[in-house]
Protein backbone atom coordinates (compact mmCIF):
# COMPACT_ATOMS: atom_id res chain seq x y z
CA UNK A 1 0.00 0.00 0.00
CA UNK A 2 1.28 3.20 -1.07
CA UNK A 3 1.87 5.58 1.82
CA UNK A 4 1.05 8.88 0.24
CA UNK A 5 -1.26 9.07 -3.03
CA UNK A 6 -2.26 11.68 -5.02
CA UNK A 7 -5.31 11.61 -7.39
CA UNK A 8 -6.22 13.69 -10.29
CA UNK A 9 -5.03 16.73 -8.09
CA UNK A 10 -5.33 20.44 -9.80
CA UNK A 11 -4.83 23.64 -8.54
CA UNK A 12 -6.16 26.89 -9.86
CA UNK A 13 -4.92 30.16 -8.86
CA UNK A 14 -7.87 32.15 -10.53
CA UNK A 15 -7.76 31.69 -14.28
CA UNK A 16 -4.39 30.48 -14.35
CA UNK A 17 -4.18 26.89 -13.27
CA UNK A 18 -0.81 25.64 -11.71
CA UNK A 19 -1.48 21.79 -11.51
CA UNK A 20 -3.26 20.08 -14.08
CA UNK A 21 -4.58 16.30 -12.99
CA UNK A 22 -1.70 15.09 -11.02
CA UNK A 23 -1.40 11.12 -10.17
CA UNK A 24 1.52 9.99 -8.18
CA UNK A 25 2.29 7.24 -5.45
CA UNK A 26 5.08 7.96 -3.25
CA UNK A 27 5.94 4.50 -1.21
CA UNK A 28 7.46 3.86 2.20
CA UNK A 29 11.15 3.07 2.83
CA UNK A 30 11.77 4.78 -0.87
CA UNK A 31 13.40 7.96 -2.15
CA UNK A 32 11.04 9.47 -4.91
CA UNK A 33 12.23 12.86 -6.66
CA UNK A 34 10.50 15.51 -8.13
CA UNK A 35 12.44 17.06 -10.77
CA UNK A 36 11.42 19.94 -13.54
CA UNK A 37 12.61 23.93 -14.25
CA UNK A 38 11.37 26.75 -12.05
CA UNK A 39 7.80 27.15 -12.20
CA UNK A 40 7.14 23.01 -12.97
CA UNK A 41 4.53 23.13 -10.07
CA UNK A 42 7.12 21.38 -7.16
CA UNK A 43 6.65 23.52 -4.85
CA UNK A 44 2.93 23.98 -5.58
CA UNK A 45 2.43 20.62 -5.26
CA UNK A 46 4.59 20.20 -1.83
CA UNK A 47 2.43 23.26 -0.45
CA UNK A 48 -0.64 21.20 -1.24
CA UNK A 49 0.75 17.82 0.60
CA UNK A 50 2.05 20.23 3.49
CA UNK A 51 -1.36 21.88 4.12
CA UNK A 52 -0.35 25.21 2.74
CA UNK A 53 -2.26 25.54 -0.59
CA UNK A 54 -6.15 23.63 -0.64
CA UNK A 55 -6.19 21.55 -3.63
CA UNK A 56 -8.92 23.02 -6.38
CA UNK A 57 -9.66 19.47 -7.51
CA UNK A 58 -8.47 15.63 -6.88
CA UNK A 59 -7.86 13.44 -4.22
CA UNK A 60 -4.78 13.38 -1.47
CA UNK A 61 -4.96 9.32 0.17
CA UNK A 62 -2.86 8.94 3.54
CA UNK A 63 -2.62 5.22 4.07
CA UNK A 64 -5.10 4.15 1.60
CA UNK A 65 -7.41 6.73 3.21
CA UNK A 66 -8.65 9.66 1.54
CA UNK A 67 -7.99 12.85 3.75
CA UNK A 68 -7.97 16.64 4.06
CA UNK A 69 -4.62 18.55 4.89
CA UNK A 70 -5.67 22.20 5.86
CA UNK A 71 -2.59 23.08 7.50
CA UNK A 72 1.23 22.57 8.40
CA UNK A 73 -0.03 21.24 12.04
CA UNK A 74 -2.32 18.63 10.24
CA UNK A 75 0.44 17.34 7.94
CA UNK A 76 2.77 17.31 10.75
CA UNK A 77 0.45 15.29 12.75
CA UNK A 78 -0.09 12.72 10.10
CA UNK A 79 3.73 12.45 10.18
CA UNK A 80 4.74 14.57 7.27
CA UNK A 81 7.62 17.14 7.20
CA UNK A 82 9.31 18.90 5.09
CA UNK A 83 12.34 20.59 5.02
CA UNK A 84 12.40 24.06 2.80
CA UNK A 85 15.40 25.55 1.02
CA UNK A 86 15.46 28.47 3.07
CA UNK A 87 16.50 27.04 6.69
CA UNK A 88 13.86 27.65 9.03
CA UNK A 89 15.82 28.16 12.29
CA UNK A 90 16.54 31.19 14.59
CA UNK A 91 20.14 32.12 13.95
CA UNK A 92 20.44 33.39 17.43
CA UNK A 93 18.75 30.54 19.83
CA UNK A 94 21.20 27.27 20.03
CA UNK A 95 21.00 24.40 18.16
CA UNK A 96 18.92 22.85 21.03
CA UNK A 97 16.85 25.42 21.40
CA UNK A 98 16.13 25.23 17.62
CA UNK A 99 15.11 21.32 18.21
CA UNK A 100 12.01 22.22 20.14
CA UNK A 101 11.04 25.55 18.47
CA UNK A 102 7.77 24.03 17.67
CA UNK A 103 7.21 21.63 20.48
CA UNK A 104 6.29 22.84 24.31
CA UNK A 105 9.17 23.24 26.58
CA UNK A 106 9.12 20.20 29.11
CA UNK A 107 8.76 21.66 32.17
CA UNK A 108 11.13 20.69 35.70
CA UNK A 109 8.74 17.96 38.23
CA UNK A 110 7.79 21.10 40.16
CA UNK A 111 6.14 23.14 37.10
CA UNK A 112 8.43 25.67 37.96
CA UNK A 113 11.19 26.23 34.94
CA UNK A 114 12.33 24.46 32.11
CA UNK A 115 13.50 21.14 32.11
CA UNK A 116 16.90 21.48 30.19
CA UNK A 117 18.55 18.14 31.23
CA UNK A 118 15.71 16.10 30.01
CA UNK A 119 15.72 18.43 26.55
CA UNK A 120 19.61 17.72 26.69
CA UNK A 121 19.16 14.07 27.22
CA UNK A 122 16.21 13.58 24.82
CA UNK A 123 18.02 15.12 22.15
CA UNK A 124 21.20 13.36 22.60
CA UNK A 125 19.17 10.08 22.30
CA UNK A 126 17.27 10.95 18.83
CA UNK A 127 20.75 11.65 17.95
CA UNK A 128 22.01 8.71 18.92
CA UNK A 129 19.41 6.47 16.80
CA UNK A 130 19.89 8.47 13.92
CA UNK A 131 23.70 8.25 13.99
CA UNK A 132 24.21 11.97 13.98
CA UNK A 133 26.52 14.33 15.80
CA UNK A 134 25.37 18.36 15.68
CA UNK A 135 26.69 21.20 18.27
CA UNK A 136 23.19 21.50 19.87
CA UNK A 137 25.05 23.33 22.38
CA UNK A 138 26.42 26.05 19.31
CA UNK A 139 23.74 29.21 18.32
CA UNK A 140 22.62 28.17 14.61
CA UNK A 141 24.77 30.88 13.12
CA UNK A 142 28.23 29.07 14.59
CA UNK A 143 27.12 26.28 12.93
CA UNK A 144 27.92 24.82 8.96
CA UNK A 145 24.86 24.68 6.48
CA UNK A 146 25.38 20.82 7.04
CA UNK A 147 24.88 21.13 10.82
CA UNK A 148 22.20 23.22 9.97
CA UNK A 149 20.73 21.05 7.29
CA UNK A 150 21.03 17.96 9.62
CA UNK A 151 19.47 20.16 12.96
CA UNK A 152 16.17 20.76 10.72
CA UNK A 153 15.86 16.92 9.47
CA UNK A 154 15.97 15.80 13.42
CA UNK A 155 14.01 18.76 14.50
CA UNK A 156 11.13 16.97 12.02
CA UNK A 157 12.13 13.34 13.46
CA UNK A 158 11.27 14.88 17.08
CA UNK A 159 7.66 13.84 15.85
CA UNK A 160 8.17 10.86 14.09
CA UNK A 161 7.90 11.26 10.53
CA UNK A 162 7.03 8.70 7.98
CA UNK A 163 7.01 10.91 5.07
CA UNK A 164 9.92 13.75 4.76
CA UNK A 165 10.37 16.40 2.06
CA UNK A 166 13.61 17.61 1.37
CA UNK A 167 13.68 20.65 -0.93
CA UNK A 168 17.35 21.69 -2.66
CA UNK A 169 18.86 20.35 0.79
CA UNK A 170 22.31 20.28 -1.31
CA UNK A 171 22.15 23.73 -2.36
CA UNK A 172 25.04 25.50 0.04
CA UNK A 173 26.70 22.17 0.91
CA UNK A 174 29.84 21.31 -0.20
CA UNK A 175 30.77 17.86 -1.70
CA UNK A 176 32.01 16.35 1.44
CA UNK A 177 29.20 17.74 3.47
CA UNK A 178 26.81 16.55 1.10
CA UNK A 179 27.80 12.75 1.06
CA UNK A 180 26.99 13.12 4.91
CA UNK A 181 23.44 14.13 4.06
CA UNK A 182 23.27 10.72 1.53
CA UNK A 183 24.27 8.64 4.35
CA UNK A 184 21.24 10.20 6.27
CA UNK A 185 19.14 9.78 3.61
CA UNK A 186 19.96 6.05 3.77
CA UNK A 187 19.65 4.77 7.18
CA UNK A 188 16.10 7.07 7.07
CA UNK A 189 14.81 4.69 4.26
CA UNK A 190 15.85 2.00 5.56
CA UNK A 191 13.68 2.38 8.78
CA UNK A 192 10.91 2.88 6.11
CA UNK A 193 10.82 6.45 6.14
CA UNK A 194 9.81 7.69 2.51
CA UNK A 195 11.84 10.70 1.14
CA UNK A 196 10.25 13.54 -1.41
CA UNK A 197 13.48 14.46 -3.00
CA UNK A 198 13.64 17.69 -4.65
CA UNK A 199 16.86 19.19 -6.58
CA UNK A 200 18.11 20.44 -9.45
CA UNK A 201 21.32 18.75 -9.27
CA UNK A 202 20.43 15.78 -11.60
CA UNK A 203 23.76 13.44 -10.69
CA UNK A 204 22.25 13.06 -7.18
CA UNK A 205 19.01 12.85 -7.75
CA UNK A 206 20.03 10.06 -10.45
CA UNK A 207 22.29 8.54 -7.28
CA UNK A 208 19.69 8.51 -4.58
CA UNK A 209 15.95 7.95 -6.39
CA UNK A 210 14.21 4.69 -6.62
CA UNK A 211 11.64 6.59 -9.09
CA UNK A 212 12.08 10.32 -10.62
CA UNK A 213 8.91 11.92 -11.52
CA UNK A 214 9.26 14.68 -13.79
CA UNK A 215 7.37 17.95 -13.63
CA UNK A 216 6.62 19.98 -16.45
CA UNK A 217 4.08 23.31 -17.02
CA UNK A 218 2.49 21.91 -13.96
CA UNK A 219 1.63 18.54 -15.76
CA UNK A 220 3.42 14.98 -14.74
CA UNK A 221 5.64 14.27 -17.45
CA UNK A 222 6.37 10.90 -16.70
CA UNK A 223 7.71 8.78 -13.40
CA UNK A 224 11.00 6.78 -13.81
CA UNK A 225 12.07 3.50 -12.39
CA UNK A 226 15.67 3.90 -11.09
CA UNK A 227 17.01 1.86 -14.22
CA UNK A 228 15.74 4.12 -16.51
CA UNK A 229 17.51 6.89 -15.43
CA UNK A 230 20.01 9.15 -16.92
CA UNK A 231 20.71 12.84 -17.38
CA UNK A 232 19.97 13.18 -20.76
CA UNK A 233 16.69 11.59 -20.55
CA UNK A 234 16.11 13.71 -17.57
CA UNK A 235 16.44 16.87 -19.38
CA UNK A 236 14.83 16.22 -22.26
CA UNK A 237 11.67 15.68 -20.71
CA UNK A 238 11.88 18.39 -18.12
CA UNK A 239 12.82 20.43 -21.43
CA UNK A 240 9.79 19.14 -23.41
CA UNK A 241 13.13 18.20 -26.01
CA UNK A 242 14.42 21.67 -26.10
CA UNK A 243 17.71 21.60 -24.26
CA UNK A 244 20.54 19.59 -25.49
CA UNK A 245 22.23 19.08 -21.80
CA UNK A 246 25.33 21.41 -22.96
CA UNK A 247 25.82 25.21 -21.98
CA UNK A 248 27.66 26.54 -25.37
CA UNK A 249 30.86 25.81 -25.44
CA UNK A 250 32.93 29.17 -24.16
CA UNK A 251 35.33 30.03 -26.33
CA UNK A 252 39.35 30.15 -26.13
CA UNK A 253 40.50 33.46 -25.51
CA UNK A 254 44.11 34.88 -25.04
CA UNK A 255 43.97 36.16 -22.03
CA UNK A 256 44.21 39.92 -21.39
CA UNK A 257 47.20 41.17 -19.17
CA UNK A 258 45.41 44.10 -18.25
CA UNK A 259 44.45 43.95 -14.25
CA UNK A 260 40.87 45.07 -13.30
CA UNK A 261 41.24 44.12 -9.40
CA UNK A 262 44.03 43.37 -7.29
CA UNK A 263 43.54 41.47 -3.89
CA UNK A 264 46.84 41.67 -1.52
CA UNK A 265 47.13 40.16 1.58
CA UNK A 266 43.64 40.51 2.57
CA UNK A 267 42.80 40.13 6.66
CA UNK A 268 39.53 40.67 8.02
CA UNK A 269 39.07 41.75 11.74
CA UNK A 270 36.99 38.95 12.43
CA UNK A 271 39.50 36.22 10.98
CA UNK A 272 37.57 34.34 8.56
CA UNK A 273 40.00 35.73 5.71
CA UNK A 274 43.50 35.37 7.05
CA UNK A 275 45.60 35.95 3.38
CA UNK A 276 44.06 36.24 0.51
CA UNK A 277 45.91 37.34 -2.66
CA UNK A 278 44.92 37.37 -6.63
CA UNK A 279 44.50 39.27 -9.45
CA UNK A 280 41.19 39.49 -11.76
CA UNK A 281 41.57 40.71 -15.37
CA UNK A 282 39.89 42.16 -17.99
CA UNK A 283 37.26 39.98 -20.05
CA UNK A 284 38.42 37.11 -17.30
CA UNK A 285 36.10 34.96 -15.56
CA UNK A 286 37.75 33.86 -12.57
CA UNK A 287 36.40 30.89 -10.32
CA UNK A 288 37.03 30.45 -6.66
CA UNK A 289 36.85 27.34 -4.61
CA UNK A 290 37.43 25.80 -1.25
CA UNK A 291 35.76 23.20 0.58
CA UNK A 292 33.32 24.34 3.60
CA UNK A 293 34.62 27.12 5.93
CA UNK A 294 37.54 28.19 3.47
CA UNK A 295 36.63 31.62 3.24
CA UNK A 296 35.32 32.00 -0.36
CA UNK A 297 32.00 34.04 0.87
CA UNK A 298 33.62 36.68 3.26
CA UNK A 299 36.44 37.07 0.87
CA UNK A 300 33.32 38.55 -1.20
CA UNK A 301 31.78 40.33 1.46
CA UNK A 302 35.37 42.13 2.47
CA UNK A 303 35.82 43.32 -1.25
CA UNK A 304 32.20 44.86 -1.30
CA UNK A 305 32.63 46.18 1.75
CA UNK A 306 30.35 43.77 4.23
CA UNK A 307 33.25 43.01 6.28
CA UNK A 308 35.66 45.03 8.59
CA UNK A 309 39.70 44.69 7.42
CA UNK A 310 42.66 44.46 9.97
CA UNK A 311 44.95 44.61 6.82
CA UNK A 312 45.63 43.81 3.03
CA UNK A 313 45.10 46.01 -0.21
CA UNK A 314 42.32 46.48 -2.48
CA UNK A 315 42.71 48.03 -6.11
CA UNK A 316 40.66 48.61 -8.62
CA UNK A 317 41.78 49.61 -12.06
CA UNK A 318 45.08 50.68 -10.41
CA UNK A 319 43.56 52.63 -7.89
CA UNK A 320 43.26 52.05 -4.26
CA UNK A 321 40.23 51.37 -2.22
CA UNK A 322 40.65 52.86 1.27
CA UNK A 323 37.64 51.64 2.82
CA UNK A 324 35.04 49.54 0.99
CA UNK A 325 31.75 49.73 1.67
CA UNK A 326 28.91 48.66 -0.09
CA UNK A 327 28.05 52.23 -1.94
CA UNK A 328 31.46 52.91 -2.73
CA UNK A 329 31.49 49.49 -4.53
CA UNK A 330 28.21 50.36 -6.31
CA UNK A 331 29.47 53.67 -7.05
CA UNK A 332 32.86 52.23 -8.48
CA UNK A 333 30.99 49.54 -10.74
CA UNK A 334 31.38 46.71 -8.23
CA UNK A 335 28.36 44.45 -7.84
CA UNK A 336 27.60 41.24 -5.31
CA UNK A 337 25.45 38.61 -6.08
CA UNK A 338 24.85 37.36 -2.88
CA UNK A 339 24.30 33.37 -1.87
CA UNK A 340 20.95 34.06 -0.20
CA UNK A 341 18.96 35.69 -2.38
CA UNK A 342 16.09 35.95 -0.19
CA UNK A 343 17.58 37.80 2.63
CA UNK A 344 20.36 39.65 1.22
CA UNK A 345 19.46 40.44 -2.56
CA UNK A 346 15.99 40.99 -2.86
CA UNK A 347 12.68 42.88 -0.80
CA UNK A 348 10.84 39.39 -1.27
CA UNK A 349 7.52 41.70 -0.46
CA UNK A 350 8.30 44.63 -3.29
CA UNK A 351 7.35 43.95 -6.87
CA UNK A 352 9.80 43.49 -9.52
CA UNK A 353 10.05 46.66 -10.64
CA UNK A 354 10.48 47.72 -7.24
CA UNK A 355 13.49 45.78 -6.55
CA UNK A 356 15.24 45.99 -10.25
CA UNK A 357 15.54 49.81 -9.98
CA UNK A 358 16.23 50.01 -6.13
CA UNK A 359 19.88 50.40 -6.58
CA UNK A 360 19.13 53.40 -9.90
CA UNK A 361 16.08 55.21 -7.27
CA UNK A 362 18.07 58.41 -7.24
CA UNK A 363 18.48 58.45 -10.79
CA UNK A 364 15.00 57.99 -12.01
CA UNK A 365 13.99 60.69 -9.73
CA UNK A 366 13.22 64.37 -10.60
CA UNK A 367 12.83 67.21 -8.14
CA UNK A 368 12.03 64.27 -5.63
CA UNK A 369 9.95 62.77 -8.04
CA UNK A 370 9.96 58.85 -9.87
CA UNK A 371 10.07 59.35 -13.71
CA UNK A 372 7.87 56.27 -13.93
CA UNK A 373 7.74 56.11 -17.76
CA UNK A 374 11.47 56.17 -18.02
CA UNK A 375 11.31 53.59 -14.88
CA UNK A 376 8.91 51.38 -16.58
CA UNK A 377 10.94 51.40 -19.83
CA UNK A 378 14.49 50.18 -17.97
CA UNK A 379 12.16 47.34 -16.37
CA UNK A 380 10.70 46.27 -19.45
CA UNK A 381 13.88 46.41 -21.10
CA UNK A 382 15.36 43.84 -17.85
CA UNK A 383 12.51 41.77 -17.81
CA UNK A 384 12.86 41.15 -21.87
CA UNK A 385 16.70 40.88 -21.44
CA UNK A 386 16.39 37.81 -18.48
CA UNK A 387 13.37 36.69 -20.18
CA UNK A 388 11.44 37.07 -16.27
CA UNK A 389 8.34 35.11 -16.41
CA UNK A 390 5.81 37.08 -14.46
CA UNK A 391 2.71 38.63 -14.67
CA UNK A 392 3.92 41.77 -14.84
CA UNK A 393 6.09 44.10 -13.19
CA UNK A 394 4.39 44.69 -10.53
CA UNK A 395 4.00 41.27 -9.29
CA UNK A 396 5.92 40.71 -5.59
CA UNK A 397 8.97 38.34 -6.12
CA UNK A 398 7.83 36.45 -3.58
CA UNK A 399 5.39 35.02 -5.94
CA UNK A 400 7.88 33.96 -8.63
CA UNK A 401 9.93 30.80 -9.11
CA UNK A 402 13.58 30.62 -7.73
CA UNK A 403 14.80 31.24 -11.17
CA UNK A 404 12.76 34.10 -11.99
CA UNK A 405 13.65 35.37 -8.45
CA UNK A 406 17.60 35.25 -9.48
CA UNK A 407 17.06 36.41 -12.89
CA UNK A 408 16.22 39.79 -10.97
CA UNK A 409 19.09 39.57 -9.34
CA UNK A 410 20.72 39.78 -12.03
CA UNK A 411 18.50 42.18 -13.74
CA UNK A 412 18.96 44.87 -10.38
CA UNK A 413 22.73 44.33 -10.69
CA UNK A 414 22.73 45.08 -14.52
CA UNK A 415 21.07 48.45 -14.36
CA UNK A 416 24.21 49.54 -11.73
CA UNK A 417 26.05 49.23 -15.25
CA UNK A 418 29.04 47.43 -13.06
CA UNK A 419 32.53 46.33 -14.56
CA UNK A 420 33.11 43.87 -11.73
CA UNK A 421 30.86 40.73 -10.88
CA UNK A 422 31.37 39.56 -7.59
CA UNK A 423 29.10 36.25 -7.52
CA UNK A 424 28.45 34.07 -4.57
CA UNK A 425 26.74 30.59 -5.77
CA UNK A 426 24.68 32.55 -8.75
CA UNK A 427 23.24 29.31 -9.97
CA UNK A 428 22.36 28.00 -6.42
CA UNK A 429 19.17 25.88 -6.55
CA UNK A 430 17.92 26.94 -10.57
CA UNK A 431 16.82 24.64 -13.18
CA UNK A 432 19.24 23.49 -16.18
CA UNK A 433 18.16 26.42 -18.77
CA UNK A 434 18.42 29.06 -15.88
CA UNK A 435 22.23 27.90 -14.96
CA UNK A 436 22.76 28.08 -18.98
CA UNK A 437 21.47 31.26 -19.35
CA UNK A 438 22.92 32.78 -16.26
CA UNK A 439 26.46 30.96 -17.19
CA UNK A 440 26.02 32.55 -20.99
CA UNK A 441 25.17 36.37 -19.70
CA UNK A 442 28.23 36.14 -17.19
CA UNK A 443 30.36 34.98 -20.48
CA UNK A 444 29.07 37.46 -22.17
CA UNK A 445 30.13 40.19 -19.91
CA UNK A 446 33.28 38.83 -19.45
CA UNK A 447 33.79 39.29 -23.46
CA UNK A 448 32.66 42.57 -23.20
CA UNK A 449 35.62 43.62 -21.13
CA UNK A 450 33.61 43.10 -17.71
CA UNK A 451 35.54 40.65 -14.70
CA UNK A 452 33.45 38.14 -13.23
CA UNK A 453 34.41 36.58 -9.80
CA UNK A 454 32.23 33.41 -9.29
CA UNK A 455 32.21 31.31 -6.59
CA UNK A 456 30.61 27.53 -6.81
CA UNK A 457 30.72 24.70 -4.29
CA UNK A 458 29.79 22.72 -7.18
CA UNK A 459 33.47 22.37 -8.54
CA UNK A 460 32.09 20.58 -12.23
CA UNK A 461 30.53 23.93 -12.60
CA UNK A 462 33.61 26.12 -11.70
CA UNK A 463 35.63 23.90 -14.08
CA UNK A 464 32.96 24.49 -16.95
CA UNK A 465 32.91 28.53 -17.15
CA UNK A 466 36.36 29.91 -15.33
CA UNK A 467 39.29 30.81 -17.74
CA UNK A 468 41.16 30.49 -14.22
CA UNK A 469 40.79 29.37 -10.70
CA UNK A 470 41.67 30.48 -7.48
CA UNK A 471 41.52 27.40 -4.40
CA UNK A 472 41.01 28.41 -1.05
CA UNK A 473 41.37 26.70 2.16
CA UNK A 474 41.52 28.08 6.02
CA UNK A 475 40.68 31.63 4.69
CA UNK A 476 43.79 31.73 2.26
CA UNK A 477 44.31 31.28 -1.10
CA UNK A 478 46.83 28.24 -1.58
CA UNK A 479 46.35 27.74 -5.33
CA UNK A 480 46.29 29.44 -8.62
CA UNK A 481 45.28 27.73 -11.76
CA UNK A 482 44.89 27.97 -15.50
CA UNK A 483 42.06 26.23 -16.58
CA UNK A 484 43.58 24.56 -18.86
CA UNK A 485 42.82 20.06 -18.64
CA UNK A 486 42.25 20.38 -15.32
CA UNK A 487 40.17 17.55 -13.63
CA UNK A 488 38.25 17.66 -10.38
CA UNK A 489 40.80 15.58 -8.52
CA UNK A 490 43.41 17.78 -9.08
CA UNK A 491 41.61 20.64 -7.36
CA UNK A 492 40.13 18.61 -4.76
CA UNK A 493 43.74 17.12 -3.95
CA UNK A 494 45.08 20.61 -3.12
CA UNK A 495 42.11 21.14 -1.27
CA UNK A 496 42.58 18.42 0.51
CA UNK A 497 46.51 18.03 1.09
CA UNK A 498 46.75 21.57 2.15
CA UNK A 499 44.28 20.87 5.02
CA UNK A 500 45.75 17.94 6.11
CA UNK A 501 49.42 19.51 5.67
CA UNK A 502 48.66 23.03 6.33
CA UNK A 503 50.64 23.96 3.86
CA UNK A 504 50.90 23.53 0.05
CA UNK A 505 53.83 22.32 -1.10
């Protein structure tokens, strides 16, 4: 008996309809993935299963029993959680804390306080049968994104779960971290817990799925058995046949000695960048990587001006930068593209237009006044660029898909006409043709004379669009390479070797 079925399910938002007659069985003791572009309907559907969304039409069986799911607290009761992209945790409470956020305190045998040992020991046993080792006693933001991944998968075993969704959960983890997160994933299914797998990153979901079902325009595409699997067939039917599974090829360029930014000896006060050092030419796309903790992201942040320096030297087109800060950088053609678009990119509650010409306000103003025809034209004209699929401008981001989201990231860094791309995981949880496009515009810029910093934990993609590549580890840069037949296991071996040596030699 299937543990979770869903029956010619459709879901209409008005006249548009999102879902259209969705059947599929999701068993127990089985990882099933959902798979398809931004705006396929997977997150639709989850928020249906979840008790977010009603359904317009169909059936949703628990069991072999039809029921109703009208909220989170009813799906959680029947046993099903689901773990979002965005981490749901309080940065500031510990990791134990965190564990019961939505459970009651226990309180001491007297009623008076709360009963911390028994939270301490309670915890320390679910961690115990599920084989894993967080800091509980560490506030969330001390912690890695896999301690963080791993705290919100046993938060949702606190209540036994039989069903658990798992949305992007690789999407800031590094390799390593990541096979720590498969492991889980095993010893789960193997105690017959079901996993909804959701990713864009098609060599794990190939890895870990029994069955793939593929999502397309809110229609099921097809389901997969494990054998049938493979990339190519992947794409092509998340693609409806229109994506060939290659970005275009970039092309060989001689590379231009001129220097657009020069790093030296870079410190910040709070030590997470101890040395950094490199150079970042015209028309160059240069790729950084390190494994988890190295320092690639606050390198970033101290360039833009996000992070306090003891010492080291910034230039830009020969010229020094005193004291970064983030307007400076704007104002010298320096733009981020942060990891978490949600919180640090974009006013998830503004429309698009809103956001795309946030950074340009000042200039589409008149005597204190928005030129609105001259700021609907420069949307327009960013919208058509990206290709944004929206209703219109002045739909709220928070209603798009994750691609659509980025591509107006992209869109509101464009419009700051910059000459230097500073970009932290810029393909980070979007669908195949997104990444392309997003990997073709950066190329693009970089022919145009523009430098492109891009950082990737996902080191097949670093390989595929850098001309050269910078390795950090421990907050330094130990390594720097031409990309030029280099393999994955020569960059992870530096990694590696220098963390074991602490040195590179």
């Amino acid at each position: 008996m299937s543990l979770l079925q869903i029956e010619n399910l459709t879901k209409k938002f008005g006249g548009n309809t999102a879902l259209h007659s969705i059947n599929i069985e999701f068993e127990p003791g089985e990882v099933h993935a959902l798979v398809g572009e931004n705006g396929a309907g997977k997150s639709t559907l989850i928020k249906i299963v979840t008790g977010v969304y009603e359904r317009t039409e169909g059936k949703i069986l628990w069991q072999g029993k039809e029921t109703e799911i009208r909220s989170p607290k009813e799906a959680q009761l029947l046993g099903i959680n689901v773990i979002h992209q965005d981490r749901q945790l309080v940065n500031t409470f510990t990791g134990l804390e965190n564990l019961y956020l939505n459970i009651p305190y226990p309180r001491k045998a007297s009623g008076i306080g709360i009963d911390w040992k028994r939270m301490k020991k309670d915890a320390q046993f679910l961690q115990e049968k599920w084989g894993m080792a967080i800091p509980l006693h560490l506030p969330v933001d001390s912690m890695t994104p896999s301690e963080r991944t791993l705290l919100e998968i046993l938060r949702a075993m606190m209540s036994e779960s039989k069903l658990l969704i798992l949305d992007e959960p690789t999407a800031a983890l590094t390799d390593k971290e990541s096979e720590l997160l498969f492991s889980f994933i095993e010893r789960l299914t193997k105690q017959g817990v079901a996993v909804i797998y959701i990713s864009h990153r098609l060599e794990e979901v190939i890895r870990l799925s029994n069955k793939v079902t593929v999502l397309m325009g809110g229609k099921v595409m097809g389901t997969l058995e494990k054998e049938e699997l493979t990339k190519n067939v992947l794409i092509k039917k998340m693609t409806g046949g229109h994506y060939t599974g290659k970005d275009e090829k970039k092309s060989s360029k001689i590379p231009n000695p001129t220097v657009l930014m020069e790093v030296e000896d870079l410190k910040t006060k709070d030590g997470k960048v101890k040395n950094v050092s490199f150079q970042l030419h015209v028309g160059e796309v240069l790729g950084v990587y390190g494994l988890a903790g190295a320092g690639r992201t606050e390198c970033l942040e101290a360039i833009y001006g996000l992070r306090k320096l003891e010492n080291g030297l910034i230039k830009h087109r020969g010229e020094i930068v005193s004291s970064p800060s983030p307007k400076g950088s704007l104002d010298n053609g320096l733009v981020l593209i942060p990891e978490n678009r949600h919180e640090d990119a974009l006013i998830m509650e503004n429309t698009i237009k809103e956001n795309i010409t946030l950074p340009i306000i000042t200039k589409m103003t008149k005597k204190g006044v928005i030129q609105k025809k001259a700021e609907k034209e420069k949307v327009e004209q960013e919208m058509k660029r990206f290709q944004v699929k929206a209703v219109n401008y002045n739909q709220p981001v928070a209603q798009l898909s994750g691609g659509n989201q980025q591509k107006v990231v992209f869109a509101k860094a464009l419009v700051c006409n910059p000459d230097i791309y500073l970009c932290d995981e810029p393909t980070q949880a979007v669908d195949v043709m997104t990444r392309s496009e997003i990997h073709l515009f950066l190329q693009n810029q970089a022919l145009q004379g523009k430098g492109v910093v891009f950082v990737s934990s996902d080191l097949h993609e670093i390989l595929e669009v850098s001309d050269r590549i910078i390795v950090f580890s421990e907050g330094m840069t130990v390594a720097d390479l031409v990309n030029e037949n280099l393999s994955p296991n020569h960059i992870l071996d530096i990694c590696y070797r220098f963390q074991k040596e602490g040195l590179l030699t």
